[in-house]
Protein backbone atom coordinates (compact mmCIF):
# COMPACT_ATOMS: atom_id res chain seq x y z
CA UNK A 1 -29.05 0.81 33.89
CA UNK A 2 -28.90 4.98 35.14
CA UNK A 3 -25.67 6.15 34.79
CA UNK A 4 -24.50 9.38 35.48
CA UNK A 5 -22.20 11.39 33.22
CA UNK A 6 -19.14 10.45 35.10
CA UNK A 7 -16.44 7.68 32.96
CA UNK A 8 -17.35 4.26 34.77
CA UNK A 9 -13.69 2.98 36.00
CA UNK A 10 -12.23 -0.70 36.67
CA UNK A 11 -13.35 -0.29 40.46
CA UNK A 12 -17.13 0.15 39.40
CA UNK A 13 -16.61 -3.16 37.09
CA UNK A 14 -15.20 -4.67 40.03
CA UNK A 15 -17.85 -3.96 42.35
CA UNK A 16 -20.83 -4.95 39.60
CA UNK A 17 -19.10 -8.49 38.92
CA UNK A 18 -17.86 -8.91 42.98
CA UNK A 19 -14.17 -8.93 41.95
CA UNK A 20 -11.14 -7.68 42.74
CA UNK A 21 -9.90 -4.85 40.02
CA UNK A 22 -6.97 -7.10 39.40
CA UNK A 23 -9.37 -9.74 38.71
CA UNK A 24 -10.83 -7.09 35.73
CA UNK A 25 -7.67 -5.86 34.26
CA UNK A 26 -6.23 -10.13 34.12
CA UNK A 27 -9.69 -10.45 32.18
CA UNK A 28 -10.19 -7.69 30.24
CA UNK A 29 -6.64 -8.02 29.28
CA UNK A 30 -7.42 -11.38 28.07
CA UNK A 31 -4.88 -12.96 30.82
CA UNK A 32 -7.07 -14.42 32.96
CA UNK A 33 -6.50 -18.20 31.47
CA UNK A 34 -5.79 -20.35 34.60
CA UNK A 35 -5.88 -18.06 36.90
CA UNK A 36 -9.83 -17.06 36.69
CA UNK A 37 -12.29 -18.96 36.49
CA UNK A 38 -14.67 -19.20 33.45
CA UNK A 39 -18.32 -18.30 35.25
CA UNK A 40 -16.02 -15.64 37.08
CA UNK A 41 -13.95 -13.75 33.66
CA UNK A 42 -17.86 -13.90 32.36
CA UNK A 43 -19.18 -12.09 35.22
CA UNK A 44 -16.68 -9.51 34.63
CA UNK A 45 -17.20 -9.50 30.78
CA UNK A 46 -20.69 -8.93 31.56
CA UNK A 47 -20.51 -6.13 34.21
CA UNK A 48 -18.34 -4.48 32.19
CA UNK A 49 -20.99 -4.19 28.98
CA UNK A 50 -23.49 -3.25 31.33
CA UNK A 51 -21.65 -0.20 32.20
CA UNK A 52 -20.27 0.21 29.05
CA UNK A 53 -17.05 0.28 30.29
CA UNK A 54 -14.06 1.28 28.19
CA UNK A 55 -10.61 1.10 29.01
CA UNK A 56 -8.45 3.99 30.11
CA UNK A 57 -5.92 3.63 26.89
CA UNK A 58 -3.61 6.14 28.11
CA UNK A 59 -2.92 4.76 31.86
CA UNK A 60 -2.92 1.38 30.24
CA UNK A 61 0.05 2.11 27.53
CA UNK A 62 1.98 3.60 30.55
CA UNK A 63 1.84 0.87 32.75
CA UNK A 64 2.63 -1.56 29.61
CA UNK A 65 5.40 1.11 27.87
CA UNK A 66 3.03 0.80 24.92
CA UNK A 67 1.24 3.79 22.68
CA UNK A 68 -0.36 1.43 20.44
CA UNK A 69 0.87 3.56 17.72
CA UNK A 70 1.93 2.34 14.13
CA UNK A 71 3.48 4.91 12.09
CA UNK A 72 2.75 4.59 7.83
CA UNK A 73 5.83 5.68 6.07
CA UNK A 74 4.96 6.20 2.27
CA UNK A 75 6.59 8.56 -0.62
CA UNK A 76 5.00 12.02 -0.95
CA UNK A 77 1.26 11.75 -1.08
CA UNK A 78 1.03 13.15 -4.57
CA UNK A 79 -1.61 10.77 -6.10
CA UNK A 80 -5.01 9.06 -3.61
CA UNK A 81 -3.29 5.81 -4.21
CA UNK A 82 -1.15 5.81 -0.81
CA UNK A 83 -4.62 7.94 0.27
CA UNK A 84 -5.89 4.72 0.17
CA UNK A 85 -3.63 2.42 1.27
CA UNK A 86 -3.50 4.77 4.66
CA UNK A 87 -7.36 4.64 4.73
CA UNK A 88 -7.30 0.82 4.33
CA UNK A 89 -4.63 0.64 7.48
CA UNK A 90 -6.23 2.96 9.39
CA UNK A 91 -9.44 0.96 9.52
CA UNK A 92 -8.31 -1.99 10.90
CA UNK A 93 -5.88 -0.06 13.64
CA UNK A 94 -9.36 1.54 14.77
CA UNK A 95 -10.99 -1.66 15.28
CA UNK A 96 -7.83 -2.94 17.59
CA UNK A 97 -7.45 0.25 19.37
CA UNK A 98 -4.46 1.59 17.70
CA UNK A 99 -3.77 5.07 15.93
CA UNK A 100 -1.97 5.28 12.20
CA UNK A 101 0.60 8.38 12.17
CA UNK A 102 1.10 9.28 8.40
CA UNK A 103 4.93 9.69 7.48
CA UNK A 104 5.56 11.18 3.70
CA UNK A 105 8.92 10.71 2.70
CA UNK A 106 9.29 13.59 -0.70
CA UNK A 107 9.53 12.01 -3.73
CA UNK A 108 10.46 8.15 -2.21
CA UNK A 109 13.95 9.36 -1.80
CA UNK A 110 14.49 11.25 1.52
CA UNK A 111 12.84 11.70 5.05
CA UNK A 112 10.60 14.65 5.53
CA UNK A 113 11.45 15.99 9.38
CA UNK A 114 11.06 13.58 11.74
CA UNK A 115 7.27 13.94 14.04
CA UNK A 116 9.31 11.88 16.86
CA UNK A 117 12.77 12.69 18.53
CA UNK A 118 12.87 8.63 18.63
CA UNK A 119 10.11 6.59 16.37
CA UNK A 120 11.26 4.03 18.74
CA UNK A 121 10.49 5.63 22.03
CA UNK A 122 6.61 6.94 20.66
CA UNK A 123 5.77 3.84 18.70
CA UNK A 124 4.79 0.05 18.42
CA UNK A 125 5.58 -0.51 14.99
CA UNK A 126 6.37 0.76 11.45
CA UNK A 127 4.35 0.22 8.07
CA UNK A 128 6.80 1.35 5.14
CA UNK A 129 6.19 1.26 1.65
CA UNK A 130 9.71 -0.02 0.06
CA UNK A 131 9.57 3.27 -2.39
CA UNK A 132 10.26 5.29 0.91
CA UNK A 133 12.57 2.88 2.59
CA UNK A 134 15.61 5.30 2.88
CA UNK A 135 13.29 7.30 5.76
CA UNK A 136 13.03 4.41 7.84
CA UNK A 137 16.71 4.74 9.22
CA UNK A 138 16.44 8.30 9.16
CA UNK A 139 13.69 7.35 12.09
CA UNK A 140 15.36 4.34 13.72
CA UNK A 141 12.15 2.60 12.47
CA UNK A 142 13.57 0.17 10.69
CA UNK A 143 14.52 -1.28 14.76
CA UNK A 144 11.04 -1.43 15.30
CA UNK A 145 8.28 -4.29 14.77
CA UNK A 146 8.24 -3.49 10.67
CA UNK A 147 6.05 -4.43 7.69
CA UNK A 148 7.15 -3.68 4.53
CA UNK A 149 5.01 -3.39 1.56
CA UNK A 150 5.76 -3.54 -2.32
CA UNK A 151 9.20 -5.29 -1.07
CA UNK A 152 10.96 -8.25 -2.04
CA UNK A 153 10.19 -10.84 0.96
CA UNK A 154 14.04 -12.20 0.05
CA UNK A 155 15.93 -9.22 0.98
CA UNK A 156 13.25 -6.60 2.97
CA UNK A 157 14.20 -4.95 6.49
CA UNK A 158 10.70 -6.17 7.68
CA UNK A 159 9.66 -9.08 9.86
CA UNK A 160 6.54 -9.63 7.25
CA UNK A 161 6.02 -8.32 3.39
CA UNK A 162 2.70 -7.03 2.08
CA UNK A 163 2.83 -7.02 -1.97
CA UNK A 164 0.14 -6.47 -4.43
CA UNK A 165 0.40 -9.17 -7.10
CA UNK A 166 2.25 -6.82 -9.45
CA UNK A 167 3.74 -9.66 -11.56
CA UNK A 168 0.50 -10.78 -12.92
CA UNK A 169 -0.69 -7.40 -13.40
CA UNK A 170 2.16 -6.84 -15.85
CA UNK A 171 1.42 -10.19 -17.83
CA UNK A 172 -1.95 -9.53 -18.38
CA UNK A 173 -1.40 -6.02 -19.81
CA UNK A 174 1.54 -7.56 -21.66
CA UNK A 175 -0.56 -10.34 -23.16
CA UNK A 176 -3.69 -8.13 -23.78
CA UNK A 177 -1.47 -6.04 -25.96
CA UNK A 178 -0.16 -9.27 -27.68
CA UNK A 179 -3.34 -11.02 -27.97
CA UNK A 180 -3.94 -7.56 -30.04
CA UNK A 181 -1.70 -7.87 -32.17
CA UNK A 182 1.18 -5.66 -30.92
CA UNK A 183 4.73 -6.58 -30.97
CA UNK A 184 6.75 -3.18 -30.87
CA UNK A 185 6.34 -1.90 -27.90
CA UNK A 186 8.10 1.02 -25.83
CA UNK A 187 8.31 0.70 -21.88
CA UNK A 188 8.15 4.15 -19.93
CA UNK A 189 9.24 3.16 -16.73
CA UNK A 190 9.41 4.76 -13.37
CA UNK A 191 12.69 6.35 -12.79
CA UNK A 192 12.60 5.24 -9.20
CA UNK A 193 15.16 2.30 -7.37
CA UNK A 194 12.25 0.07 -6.47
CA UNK A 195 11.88 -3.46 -6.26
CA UNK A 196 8.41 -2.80 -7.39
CA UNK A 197 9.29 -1.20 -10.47
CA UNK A 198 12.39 -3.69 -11.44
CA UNK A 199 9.59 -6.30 -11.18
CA UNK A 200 7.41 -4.51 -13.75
CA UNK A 201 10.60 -3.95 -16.11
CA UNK A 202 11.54 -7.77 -15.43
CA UNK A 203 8.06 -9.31 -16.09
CA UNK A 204 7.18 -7.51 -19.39
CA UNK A 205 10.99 -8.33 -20.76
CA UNK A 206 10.66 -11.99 -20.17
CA UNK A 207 6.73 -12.31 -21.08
CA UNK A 208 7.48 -10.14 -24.36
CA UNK A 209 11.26 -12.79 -24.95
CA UNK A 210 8.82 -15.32 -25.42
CA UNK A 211 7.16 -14.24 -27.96
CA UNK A 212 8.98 -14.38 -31.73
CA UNK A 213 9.21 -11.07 -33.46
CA UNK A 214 8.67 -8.80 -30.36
CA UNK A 215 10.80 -5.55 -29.88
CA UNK A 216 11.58 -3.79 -26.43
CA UNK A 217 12.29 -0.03 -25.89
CA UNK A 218 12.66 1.67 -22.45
CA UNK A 219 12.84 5.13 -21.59
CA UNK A 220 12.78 6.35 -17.65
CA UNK A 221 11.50 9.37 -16.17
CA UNK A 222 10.01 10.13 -12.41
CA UNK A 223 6.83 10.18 -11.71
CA UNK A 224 4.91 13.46 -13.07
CA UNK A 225 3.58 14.05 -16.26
CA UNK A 226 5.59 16.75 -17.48
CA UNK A 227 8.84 14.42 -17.10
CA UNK A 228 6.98 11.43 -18.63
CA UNK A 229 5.78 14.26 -21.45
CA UNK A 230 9.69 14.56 -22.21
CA UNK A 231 10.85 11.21 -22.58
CA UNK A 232 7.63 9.84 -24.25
CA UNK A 233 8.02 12.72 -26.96
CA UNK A 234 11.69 11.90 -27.55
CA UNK A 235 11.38 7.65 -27.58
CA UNK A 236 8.37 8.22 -29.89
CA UNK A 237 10.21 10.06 -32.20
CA UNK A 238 12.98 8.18 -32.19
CA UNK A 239 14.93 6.80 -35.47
CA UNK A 240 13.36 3.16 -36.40
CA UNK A 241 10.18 1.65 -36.48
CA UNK A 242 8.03 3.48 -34.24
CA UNK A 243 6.47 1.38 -31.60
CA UNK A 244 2.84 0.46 -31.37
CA UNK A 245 2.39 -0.36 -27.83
CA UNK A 246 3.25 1.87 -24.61
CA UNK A 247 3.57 0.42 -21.60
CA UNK A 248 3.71 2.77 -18.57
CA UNK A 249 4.47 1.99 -15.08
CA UNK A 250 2.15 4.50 -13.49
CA UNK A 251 -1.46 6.23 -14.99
CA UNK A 252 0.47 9.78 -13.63
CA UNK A 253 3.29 8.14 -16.34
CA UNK A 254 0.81 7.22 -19.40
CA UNK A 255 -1.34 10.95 -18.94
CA UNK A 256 2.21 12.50 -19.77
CA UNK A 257 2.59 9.88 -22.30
CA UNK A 258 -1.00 11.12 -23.84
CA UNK A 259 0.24 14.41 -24.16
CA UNK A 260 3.25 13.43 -25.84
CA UNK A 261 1.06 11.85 -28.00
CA UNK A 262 -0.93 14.60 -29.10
CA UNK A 263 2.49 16.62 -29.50
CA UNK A 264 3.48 14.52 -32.29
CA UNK A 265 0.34 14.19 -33.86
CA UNK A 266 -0.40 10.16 -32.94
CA UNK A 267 -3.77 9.33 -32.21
CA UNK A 268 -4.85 7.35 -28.91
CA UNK A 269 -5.21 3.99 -30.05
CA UNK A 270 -4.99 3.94 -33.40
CA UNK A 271 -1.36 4.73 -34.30
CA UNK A 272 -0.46 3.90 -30.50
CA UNK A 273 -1.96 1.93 -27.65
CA UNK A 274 -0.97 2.87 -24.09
CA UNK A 275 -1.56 1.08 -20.48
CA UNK A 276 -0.94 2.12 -17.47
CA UNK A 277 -1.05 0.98 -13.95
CA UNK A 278 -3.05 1.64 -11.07
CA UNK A 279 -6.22 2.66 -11.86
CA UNK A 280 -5.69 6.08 -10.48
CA UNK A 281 -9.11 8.46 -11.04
CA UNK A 282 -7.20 10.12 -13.57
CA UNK A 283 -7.63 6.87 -15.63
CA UNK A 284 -11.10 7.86 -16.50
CA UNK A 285 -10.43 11.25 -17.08
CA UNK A 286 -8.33 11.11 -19.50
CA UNK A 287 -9.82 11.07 -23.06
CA UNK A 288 -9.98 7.89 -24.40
CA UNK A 289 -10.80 5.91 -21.02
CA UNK A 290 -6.89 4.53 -20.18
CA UNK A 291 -6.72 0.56 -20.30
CA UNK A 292 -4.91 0.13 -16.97
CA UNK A 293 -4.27 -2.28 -13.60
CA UNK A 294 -6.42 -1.97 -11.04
CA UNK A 295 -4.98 -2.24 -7.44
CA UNK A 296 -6.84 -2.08 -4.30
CA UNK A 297 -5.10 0.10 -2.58
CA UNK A 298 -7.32 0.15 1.31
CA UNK A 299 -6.91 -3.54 0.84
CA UNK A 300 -3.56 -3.04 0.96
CA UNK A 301 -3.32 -1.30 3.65
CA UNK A 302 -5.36 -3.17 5.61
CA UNK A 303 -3.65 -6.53 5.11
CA UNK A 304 -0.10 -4.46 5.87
CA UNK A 305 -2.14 -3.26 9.45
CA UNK A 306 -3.01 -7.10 9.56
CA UNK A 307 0.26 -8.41 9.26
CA UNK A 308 1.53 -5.50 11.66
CA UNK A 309 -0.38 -6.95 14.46
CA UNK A 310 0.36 -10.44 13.91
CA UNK A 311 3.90 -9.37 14.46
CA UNK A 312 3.06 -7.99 17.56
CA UNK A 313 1.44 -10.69 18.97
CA UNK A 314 3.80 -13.41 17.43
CA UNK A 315 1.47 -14.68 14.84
CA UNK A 316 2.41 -15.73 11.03
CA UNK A 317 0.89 -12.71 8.90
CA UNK A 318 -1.61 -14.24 5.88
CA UNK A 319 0.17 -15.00 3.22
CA UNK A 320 -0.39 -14.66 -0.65
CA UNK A 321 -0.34 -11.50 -2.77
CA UNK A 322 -3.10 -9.51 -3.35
CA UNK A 323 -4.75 -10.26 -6.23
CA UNK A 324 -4.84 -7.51 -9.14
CA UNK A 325 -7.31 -6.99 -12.72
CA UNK A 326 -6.60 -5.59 -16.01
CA UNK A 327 -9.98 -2.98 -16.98
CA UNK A 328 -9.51 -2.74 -20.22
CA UNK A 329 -10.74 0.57 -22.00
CA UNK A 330 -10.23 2.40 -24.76
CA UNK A 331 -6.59 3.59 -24.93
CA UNK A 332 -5.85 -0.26 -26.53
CA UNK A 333 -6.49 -1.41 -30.06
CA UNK A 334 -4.75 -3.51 -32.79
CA UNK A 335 -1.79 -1.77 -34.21
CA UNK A 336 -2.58 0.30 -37.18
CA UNK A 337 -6.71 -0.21 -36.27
């Protein structure tokens, strides 16, 4: 069919199809159940993909009081991970017509300034990461349709939880390291109030109390190398039997822990194994290959965009956590290998 450059319009659908416009907004706006009839919200559908009619988005969310809008709220973007996660979310908001707004929070622990003089008067809903949690009342978004991710579905703010399957991550680097033949092992943990990381600390303590003969260190630090340099050098020097096994919450975590390493003259595995988790490129940069989780972080954000619009059409979200894998490389041996 010609066209000319001019934007078809509702009125040039409703001539093609012999309708009134309100007949093509009840049936493009998939409300035309009882009140249209099924040859007729055809018609419409068809005229409409003739023309290649699209939707004026703008006069639409006006009418409605809608932006279709979702704003991501994640800590600093200092590794791709949350890169990815945004990529992931962003995906599916394209394919229902929505925008993503990206929302850094610096360091997890406080609100960068605020894009919106009320989250709640520009948006739809909120997708937070539980590591920047503190921002969302900053923004009022925690009143808004909200989907929390790495949260505890007990106690979050959110109407729906998103969680990678971080629990079985941490078992299967704990029992690779076992199955090795490790049982000292040192935990270098994220210094970071997080349910995620309090489920990493909890999981490897009760995997490692059922094991006879096992001994459990921890040292904290946040999340950069030079900081996880500092405490790895001093819990690795420690008095007492020096551990064989590091287990670090993050890769950014276990590449200080490498250079601790190297400070006190331990080789990379064979006077200590470490792990990390995330599988951050920096895994495979670092020299040997780190044995570390892998977590897919666009599919995380595109299941927390998922359950995001379930809530806003008053749907149950999928359920289940996302499934995670150990890639074991070459940062793990047996102790004293």
């Amino acid at each position: 069919m010609a066209r000319g450059s001019t934007r078809p319009t509702s009125r040039d659908v409703a001539r093609a199809a012999g309708v009134s416009q309100a007949t093509v907004s009840l049936v493009l706006g998939d409300k035309w159940h009882g009140r249209v009839s099924q040859a007729t919200a055809e018609r419409v559908r068809e005229a409409a993909r003739e023309l290649d009619y699209r939707p004026n988005l703008a006069a639409r969310n006006l009418r409605l009081g809608r932006t279709r809008t979702v704003l991501l709220v994640v800590p600093a973007l200092t590794t791709e991970f949350f890169g990815g996660v945004y990529t992931g979310a962003a995906r599916v908001a394209a394919q229902h017509g929505f925008g993503v707004v990206l929302y850094p929070s610096p360091a997890g622990i406080g609100p960068a300034r605020d894009p919106f003089a009320s989250a709640q008067a520009a948006l739809d809903g909120v997708i937070a990461s539980s590591m920047a949690a503190d921002a969302l009342t900053d923004i009022r978004g925690d009143q808004l349709p909200l989907v929390m991710l790495d949260s505890d579905p007990q106690g979050s703010l959110g109407a729906a939880t998103v969680n990678l399957d971080i629990t079985d991550g941490v078992r299967q680097i704990t029992d690779h390291l076992l199955g090795l033949g490790h049982r000292r092992f040192l935990h270098l943990a994220a210094d970071i109030a997080s349910w995620t990381f309090d489920v990493r600390a909890h999981e490897l303590a009760a995997r490692l109390s059922e094991v006879p003969g096992t001994l459990l260190r921890t040292t904290r630090a946040p999340i950069s190398i030079e900081d996880a340099v500092t405490a790895a050098e001093a819990a690795l020097s420690a008095p007492g039997p020096r551990p064989t096994a590091l287990v670090c919450d993050d890769d950014k975590l276990a590449a200080g822990a490498y250079k601790a390493a190297r400070r006190l003259r331990l080789r990379i595995p064979e006077d200590v194994s470490v792990t990390g988790l995330d599988d951050l490129a920096l895994a495979q940069a670092l020299d040997p290959e780190l044995t570390t989780v892998h977590l897919d972080a666009e599919l995380f954000g595109e299941r927390g965009m998922q359950a995001l619009l379930a809530v806003l059409e008053g749907r149950t979200p999928e359920g289940g956590d996302i499934p995670v894998e150990l890639v074991v490389r070459a940062s793990t041996a047996p102790p004293g290998g």
